[in-house]
C-alpha atoms as a PDB file:
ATOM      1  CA  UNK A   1      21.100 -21.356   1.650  1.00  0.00           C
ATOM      2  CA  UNK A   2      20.347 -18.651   4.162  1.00  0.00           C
ATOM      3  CA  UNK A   3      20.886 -14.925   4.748  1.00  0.00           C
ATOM      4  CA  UNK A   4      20.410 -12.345   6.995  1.00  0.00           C
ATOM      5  CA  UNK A   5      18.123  -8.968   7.311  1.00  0.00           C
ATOM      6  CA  UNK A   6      18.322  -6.296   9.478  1.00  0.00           C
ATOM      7  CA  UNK A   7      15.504  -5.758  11.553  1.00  0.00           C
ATOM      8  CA  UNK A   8      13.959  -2.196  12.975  1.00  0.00           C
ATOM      9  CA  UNK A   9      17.139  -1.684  15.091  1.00  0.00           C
ATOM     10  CA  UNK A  10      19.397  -2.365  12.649  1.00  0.00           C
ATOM     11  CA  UNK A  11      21.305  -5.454  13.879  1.00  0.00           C
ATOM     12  CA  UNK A  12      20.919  -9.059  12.134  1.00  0.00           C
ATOM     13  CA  UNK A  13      18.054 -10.328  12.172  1.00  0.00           C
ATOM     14  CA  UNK A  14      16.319 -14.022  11.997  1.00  0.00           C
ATOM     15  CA  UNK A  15      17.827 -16.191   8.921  1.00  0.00           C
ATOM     16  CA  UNK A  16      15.880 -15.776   5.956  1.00  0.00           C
ATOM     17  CA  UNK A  17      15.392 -19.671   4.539  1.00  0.00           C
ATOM     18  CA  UNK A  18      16.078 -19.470   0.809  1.00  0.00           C
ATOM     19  CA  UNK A  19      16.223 -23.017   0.293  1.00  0.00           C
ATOM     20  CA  UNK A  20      11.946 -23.785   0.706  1.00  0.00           C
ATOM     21  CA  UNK A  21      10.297 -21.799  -1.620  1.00  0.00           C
ATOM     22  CA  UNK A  22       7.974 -18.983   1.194  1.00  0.00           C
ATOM     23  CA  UNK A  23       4.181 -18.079   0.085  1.00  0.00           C
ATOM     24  CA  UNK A  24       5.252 -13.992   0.375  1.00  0.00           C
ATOM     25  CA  UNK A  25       7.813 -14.245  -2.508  1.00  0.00           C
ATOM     26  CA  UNK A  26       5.926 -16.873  -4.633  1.00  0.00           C
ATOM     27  CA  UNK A  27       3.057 -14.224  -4.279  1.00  0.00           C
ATOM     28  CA  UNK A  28       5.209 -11.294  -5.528  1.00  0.00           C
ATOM     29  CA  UNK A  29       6.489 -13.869  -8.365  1.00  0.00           C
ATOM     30  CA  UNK A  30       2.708 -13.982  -9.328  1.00  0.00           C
ATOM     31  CA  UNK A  31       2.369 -10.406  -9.639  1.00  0.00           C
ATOM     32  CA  UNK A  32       5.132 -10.275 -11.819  1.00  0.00           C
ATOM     33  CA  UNK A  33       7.738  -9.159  -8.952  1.00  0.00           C
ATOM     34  CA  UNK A  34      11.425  -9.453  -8.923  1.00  0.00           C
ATOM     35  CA  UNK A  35      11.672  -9.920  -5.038  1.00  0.00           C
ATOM     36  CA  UNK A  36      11.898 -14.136  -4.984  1.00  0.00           C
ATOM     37  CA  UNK A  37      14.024 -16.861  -5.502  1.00  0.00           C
ATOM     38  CA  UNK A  38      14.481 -19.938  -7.662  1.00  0.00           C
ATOM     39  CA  UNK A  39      12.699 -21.761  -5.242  1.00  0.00           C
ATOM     40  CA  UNK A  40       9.961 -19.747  -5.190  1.00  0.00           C
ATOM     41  CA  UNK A  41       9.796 -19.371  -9.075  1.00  0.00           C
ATOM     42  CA  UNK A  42       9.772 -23.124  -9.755  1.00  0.00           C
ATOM     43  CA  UNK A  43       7.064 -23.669  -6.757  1.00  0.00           C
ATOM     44  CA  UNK A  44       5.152 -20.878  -8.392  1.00  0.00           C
ATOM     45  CA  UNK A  45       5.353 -22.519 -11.742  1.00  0.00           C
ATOM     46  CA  UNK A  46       3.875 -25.550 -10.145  1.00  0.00           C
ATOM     47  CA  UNK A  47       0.926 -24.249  -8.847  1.00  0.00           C
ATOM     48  CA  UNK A  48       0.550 -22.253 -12.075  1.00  0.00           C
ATOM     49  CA  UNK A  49       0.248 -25.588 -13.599  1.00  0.00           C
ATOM     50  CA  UNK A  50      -2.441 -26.937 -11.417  1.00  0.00           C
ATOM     51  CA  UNK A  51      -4.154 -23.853 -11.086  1.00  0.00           C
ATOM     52  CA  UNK A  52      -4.234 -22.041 -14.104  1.00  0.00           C
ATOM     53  CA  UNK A  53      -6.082 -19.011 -12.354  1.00  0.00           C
ATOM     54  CA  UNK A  54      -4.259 -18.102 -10.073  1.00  0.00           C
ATOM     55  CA  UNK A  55      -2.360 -14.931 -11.668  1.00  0.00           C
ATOM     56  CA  UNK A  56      -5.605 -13.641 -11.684  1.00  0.00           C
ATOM     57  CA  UNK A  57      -6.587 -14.445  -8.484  1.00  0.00           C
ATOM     58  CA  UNK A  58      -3.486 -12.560  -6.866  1.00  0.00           C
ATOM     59  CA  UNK A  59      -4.165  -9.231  -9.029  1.00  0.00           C
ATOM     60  CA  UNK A  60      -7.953  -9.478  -8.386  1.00  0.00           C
ATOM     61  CA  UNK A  61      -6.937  -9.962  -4.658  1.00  0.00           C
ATOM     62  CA  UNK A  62      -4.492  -6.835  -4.752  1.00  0.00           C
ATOM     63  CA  UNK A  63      -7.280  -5.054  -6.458  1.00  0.00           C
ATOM     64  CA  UNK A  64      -9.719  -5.796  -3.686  1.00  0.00           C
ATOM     65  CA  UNK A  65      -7.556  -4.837  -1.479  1.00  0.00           C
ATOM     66  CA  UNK A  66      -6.781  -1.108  -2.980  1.00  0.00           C
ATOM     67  CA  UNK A  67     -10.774  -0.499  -3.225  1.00  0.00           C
ATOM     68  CA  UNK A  68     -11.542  -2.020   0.474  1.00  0.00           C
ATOM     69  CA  UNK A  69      -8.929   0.993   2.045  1.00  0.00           C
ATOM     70  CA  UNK A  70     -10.065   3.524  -0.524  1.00  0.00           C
ATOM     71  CA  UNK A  71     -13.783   2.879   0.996  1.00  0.00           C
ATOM     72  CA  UNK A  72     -12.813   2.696   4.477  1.00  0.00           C
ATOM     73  CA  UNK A  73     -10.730   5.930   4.591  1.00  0.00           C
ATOM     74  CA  UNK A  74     -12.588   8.038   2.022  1.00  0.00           C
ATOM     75  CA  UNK A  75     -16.065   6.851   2.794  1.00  0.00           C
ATOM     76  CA  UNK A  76     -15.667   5.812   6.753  1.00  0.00           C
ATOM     77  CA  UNK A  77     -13.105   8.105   8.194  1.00  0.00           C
ATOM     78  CA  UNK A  78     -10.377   5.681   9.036  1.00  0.00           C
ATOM     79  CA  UNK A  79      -7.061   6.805   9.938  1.00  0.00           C
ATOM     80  CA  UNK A  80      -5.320   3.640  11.236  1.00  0.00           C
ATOM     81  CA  UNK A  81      -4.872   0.770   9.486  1.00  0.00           C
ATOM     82  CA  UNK A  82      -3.185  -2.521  10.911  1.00  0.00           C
ATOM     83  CA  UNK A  83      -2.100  -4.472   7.983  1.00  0.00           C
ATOM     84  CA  UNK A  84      -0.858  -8.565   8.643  1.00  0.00           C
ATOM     85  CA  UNK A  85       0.678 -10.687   6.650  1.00  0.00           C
ATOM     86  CA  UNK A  86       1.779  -7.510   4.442  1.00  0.00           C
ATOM     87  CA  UNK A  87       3.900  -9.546   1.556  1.00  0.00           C
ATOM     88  CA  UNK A  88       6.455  -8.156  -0.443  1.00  0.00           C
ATOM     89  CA  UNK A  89       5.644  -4.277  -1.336  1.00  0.00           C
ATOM     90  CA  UNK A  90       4.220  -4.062  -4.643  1.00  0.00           C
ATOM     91  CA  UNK A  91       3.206  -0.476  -5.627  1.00  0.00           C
ATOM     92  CA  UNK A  92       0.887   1.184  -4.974  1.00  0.00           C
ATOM     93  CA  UNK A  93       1.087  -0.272  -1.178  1.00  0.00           C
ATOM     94  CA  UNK A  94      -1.336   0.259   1.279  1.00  0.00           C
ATOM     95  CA  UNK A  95       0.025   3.564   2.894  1.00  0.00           C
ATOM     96  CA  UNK A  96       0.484   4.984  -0.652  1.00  0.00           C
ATOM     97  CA  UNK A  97      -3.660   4.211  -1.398  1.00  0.00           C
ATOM     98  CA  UNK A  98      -4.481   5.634   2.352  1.00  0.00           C
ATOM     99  CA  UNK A  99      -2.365   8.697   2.784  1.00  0.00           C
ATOM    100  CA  UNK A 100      -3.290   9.782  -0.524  1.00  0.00           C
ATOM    101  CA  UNK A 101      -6.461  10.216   0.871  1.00  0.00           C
ATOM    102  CA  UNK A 102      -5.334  11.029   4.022  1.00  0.00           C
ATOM    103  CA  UNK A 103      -2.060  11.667   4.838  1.00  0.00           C
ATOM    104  CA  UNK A 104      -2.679  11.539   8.326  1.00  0.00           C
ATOM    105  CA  UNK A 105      -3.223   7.695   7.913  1.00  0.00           C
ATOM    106  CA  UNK A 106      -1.059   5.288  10.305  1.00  0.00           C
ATOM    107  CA  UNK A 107      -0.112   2.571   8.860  1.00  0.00           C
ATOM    108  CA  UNK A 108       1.804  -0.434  10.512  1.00  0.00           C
ATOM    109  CA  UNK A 109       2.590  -3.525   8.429  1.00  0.00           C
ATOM    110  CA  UNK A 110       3.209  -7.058   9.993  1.00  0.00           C
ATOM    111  CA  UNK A 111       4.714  -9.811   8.530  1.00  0.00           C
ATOM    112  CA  UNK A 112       7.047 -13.140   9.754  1.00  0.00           C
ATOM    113  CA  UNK A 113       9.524 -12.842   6.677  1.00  0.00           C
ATOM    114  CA  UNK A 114      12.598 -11.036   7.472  1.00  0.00           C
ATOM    115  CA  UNK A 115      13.140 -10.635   3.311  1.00  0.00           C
ATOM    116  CA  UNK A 116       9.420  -8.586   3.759  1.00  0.00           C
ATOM    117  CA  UNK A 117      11.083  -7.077   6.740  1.00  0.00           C
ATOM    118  CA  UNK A 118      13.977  -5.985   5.267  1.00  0.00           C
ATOM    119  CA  UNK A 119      12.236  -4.616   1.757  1.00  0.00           C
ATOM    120  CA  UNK A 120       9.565  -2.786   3.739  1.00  0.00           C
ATOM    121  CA  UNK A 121      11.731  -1.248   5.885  1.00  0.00           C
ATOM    122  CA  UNK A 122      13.709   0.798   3.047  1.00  0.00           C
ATOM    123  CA  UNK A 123      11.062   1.191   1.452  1.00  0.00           C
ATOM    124  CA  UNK A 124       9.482   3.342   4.510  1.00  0.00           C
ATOM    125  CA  UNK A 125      13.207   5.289   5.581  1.00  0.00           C
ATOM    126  CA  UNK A 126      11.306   8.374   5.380  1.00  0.00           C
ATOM    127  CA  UNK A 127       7.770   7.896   6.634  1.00  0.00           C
ATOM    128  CA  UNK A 128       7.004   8.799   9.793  1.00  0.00           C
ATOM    129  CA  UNK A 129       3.281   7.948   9.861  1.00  0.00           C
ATOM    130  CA  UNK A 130       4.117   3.656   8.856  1.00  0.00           C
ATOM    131  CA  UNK A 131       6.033   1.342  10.268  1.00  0.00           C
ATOM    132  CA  UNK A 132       6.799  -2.355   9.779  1.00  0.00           C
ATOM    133  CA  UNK A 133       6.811  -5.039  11.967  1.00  0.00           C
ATOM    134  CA  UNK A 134       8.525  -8.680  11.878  1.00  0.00           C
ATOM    135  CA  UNK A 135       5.911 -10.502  14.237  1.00  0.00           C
ATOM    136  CA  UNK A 136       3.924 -13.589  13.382  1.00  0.00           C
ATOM    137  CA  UNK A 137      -0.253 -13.782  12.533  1.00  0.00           C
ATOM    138  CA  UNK A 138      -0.374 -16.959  15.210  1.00  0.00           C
ATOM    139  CA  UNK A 139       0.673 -14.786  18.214  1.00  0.00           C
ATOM    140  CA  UNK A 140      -1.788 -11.922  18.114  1.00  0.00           C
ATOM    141  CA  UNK A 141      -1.358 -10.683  21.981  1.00  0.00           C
ATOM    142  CA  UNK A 142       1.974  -9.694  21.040  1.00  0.00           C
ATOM    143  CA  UNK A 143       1.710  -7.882  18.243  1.00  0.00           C
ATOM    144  CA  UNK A 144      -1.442  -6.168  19.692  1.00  0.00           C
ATOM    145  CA  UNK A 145       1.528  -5.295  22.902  1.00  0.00           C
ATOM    146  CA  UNK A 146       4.752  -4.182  20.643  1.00  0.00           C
ATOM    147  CA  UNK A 147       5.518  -0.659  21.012  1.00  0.00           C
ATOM    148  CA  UNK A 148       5.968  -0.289  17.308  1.00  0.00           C
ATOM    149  CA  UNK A 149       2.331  -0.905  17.076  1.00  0.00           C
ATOM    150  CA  UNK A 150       1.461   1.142  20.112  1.00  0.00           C
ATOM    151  CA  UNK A 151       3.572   3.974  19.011  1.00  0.00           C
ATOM    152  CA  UNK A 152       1.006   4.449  15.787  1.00  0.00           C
ATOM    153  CA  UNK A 153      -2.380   2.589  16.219  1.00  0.00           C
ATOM    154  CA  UNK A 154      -4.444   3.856  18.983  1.00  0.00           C
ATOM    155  CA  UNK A 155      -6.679   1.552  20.072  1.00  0.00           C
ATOM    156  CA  UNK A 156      -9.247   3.929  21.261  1.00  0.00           C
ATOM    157  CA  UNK A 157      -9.859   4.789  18.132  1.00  0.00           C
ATOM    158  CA  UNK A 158     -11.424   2.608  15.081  1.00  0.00           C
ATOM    159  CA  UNK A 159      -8.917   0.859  13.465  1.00  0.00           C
ATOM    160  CA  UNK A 160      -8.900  -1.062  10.490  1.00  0.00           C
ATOM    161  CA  UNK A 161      -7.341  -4.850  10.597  1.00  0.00           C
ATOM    162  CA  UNK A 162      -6.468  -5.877   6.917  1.00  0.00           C
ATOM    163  CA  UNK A 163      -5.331  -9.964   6.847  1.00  0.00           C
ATOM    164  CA  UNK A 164      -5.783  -9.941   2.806  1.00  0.00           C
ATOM    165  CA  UNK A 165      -4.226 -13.917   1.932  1.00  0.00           C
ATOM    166  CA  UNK A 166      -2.975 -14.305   5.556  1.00  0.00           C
ATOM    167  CA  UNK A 167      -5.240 -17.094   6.906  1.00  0.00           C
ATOM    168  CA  UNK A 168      -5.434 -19.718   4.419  1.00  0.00           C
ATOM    169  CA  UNK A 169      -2.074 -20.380   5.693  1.00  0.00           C
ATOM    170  CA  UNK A 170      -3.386 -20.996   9.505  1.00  0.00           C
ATOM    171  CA  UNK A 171      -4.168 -24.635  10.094  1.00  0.00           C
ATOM    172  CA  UNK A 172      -7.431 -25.767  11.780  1.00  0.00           C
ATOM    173  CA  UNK A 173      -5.237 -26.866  14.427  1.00  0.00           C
ATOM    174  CA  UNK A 174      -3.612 -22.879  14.873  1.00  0.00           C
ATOM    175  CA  UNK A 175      -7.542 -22.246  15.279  1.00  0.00           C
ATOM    176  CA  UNK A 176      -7.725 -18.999  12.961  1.00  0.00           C
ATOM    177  CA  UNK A 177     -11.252 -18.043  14.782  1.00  0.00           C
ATOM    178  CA  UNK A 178      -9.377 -17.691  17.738  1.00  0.00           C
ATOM    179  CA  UNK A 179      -7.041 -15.447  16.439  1.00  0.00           C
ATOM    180  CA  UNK A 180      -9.315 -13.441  14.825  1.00  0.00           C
ATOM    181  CA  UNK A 181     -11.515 -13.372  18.437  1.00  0.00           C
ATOM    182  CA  UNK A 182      -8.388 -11.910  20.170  1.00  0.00           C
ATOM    183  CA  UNK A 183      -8.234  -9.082  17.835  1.00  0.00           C
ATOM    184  CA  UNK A 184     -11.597  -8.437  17.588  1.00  0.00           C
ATOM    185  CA  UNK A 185     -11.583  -7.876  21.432  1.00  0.00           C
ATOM    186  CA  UNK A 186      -8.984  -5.534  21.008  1.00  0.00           C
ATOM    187  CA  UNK A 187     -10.712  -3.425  18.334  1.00  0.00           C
ATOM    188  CA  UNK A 188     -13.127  -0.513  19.529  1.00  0.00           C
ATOM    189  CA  UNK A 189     -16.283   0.204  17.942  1.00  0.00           C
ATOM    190  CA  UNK A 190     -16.817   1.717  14.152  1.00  0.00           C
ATOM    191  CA  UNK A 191     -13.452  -0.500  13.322  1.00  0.00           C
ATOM    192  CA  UNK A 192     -13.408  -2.465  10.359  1.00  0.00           C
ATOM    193  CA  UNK A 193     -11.881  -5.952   9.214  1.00  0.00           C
ATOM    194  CA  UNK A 194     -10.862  -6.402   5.410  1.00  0.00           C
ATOM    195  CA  UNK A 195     -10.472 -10.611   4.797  1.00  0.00           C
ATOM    196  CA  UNK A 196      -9.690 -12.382   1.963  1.00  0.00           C
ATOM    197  CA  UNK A 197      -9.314 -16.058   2.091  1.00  0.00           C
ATOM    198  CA  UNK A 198      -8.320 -18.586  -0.661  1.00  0.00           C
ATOM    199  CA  UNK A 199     -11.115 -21.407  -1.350  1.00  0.00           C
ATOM    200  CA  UNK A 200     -11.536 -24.405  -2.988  1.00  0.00           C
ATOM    201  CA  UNK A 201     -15.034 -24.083  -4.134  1.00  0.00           C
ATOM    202  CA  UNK A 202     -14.545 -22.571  -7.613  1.00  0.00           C
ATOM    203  CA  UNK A 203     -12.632 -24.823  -9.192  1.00  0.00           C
ATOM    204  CA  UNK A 204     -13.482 -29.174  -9.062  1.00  0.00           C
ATOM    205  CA  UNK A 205      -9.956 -29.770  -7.623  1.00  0.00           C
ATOM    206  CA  UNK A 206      -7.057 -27.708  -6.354  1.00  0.00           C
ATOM    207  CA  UNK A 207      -5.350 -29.618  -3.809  1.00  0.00           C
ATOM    208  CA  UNK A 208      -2.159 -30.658  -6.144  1.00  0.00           C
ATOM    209  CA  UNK A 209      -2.317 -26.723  -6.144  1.00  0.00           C
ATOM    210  CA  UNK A 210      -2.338 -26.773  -2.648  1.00  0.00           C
ATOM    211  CA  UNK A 211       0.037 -29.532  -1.924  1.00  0.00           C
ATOM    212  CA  UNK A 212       2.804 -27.743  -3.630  1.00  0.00           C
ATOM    213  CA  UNK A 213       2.313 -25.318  -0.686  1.00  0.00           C
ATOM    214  CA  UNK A 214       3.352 -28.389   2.080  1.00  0.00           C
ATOM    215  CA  UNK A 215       6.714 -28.099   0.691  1.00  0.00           C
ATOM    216  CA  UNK A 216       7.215 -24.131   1.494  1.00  0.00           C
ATOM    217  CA  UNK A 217       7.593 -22.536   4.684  1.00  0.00           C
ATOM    218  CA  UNK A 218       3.683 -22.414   4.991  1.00  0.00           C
ATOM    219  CA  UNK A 219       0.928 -25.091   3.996  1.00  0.00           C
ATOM    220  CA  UNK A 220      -2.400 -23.991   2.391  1.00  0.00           C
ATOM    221  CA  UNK A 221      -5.742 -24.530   4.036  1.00  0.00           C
ATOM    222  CA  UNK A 222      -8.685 -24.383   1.402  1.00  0.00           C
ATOM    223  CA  UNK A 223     -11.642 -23.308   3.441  1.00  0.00           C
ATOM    224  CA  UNK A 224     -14.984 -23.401   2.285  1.00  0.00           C
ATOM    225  CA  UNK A 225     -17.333 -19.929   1.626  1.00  0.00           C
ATOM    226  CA  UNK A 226     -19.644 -21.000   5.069  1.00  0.00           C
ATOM    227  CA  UNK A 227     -16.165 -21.409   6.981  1.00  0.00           C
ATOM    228  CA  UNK A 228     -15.245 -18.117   6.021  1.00  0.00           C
ATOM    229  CA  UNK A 229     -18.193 -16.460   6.892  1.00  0.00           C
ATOM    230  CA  UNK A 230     -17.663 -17.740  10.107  1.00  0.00           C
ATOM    231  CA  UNK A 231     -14.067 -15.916  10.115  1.00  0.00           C
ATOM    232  CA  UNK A 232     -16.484 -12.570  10.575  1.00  0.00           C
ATOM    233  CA  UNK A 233     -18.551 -13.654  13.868  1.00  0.00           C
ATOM    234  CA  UNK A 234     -18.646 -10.725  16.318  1.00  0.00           C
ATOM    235  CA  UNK A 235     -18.180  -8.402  12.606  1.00  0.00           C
ATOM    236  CA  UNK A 236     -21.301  -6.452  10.773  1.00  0.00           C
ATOM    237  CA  UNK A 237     -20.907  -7.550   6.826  1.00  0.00           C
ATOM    238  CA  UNK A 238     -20.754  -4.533   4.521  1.00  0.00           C
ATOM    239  CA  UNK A 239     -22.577  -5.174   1.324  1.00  0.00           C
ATOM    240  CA  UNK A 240     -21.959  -7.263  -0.924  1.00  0.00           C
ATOM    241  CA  UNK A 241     -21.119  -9.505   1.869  1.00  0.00           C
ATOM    242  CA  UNK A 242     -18.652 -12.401   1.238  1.00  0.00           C
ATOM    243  CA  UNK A 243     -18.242 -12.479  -2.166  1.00  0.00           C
ATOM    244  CA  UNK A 244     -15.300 -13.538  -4.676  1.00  0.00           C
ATOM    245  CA  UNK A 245     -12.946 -10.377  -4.904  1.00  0.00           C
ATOM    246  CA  UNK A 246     -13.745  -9.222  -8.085  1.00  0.00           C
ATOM    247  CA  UNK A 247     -17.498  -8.775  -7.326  1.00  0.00           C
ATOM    248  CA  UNK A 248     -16.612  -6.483  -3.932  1.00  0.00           C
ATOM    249  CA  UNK A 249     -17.978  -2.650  -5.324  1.00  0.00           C
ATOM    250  CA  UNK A 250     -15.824  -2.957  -8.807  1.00  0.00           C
ATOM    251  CA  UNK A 251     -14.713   0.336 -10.141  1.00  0.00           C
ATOM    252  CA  UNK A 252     -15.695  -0.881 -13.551  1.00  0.00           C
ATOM    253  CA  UNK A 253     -17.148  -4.228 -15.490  1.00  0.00           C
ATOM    254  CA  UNK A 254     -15.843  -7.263 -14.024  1.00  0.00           C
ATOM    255  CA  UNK A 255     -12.431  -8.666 -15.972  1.00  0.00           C
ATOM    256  CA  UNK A 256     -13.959 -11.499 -18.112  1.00  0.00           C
ATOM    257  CA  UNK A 257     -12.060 -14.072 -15.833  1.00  0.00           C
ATOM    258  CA  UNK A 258     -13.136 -12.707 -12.888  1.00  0.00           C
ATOM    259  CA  UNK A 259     -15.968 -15.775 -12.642  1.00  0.00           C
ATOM    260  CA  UNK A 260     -12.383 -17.733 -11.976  1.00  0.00           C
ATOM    261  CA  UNK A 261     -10.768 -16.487  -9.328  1.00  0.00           C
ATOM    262  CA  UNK A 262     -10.142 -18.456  -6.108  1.00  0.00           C
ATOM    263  CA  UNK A 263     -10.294 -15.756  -3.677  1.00  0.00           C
ATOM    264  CA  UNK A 264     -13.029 -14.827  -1.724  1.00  0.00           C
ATOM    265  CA  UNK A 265     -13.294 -11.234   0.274  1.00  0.00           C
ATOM    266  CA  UNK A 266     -15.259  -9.126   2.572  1.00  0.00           C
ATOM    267  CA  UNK A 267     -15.643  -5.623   4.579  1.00  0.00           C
ATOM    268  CA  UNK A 268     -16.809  -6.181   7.926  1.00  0.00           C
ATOM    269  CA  UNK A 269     -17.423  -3.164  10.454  1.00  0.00           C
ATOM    270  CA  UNK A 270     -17.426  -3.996  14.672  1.00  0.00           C
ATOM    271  CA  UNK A 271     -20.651  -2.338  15.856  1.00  0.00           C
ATOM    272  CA  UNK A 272     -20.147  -3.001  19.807  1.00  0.00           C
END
């Protein structure tokens, strides 16, 4: 089964495939969203099954995310924020943290699901400081060169590049280092990149977790802390440094499953 979006201009855009289960909508299905399908649900379930954590992991990755743009636009003065491999909404989304802050904030959200496409896009009739894009992580030089992006992210000025559970689903092969190098050239100095990155080093064995993900419309990569780190060459570490997501500047005492989640995160600034 397929259906169709609109995209930005209003006319039909790409099918959306409803009939493999896509990592956007099983990740809204873990944070308790209504925005999925059966598919989805019963791939979901699967990896629930394997990897009992992973409810956790999603909310302590959504949390990470909320305190990483709270720092950078309360604390370091950022007012544009490129944001890739967005996901369904799921309130409060990033815009809502920044421009309450700063309601000057620029916002533009990427992601290669039309359903995200579609969802964001009503959800953001009526603000003229965010946009959303339907582009793909894999070809960075053109969403760095779409006017939608150009229209609200100056690139003379720091920007901050969120890809918060984006890359685990680059292969090796799509050489994520190089697609991180191409927007890292792009970036001027005092801009920031917020990472978070599924891994397999927590927990013995996850790969029938991660298998269940060769059946969707994305495979999962588990990579390694060290191969992570490596995901920030050419970036400055804020403290704490690479860390799992719970442990990045907590408003409070750590959840007492916190020791289990998957995910780990970082701050990074560009110095030069």
């Amino acid at each position: 089964m397929t259906t169709t979006s609109s995209g930005n201009n209003g006319t039909p855009s790409e099918d959306i495939d409803t009939s493999r289960p896509h990592p956007a909508r099983m990740y809204d299905y873990f944070l308790g969203g209504k925005d999925n399908y059966e598919v989805d649900r019963a791939a979901a379930e699967r990896v629930a099954a394997a990897a009992p954590e992973v409810r956790a992991s999603v909310r302590a990755n959504r949390a990470f995310l909320h305190r990483a743009v709270r720092h950078l636009v309360a604390d370091c003065g950022i007012r544009q924020i490129l944001d890739i491999g967005t996901g369904l909404p799921t309130a409060p989304n990033v815009h809502q943290v920044a421009q309450a802050i700063a309601p000057d904030t620029h916002v533009v959200y990427v992601d290669n699901d039309p359903i995200v496409n579609a969802h964001a896009n009503a959800l953001l009739t009526d603000t003229g400081n965010t946009s959303v894009l339907l582009a793909d992580l894999r070809d960075p030089g053109a969403i760095l060169a779409h006017p939608d992006v150009r229209k609200l992210i100056d690139f003379d000025e720091p920007v901050a590049l969120t890809l918060l559970a984006i890359l685990h689903f680059i292969t090796d092969a799509e050489d994520p280092a190089a697609i991180l190098a191409t927007f890292r050239d792009a970036l001027p100095e005092g801009s920031y990149l917020v990472l978070s990155h599924v891994t397999g080093d927590i927990h013995d064995d996850r790969t029938e977790a991660a298998a269940v993900y060769n059946s969707s419309t994305a495979p999962l990569t588990l990579r390694t802390r060290a191969q992570i780190v490596d995901l920030f060459t050419g970036f400055t570490l804020l403290d704490p440094g690479i860390v799992q997501v719970p442990s990045w500047r907590p408003d409070g005492p750590l959840p007492a499953d916190s020791h289990t989640v998957g995910f780990y995160g970082g701050v990074a600034r560009k110095d030069r």
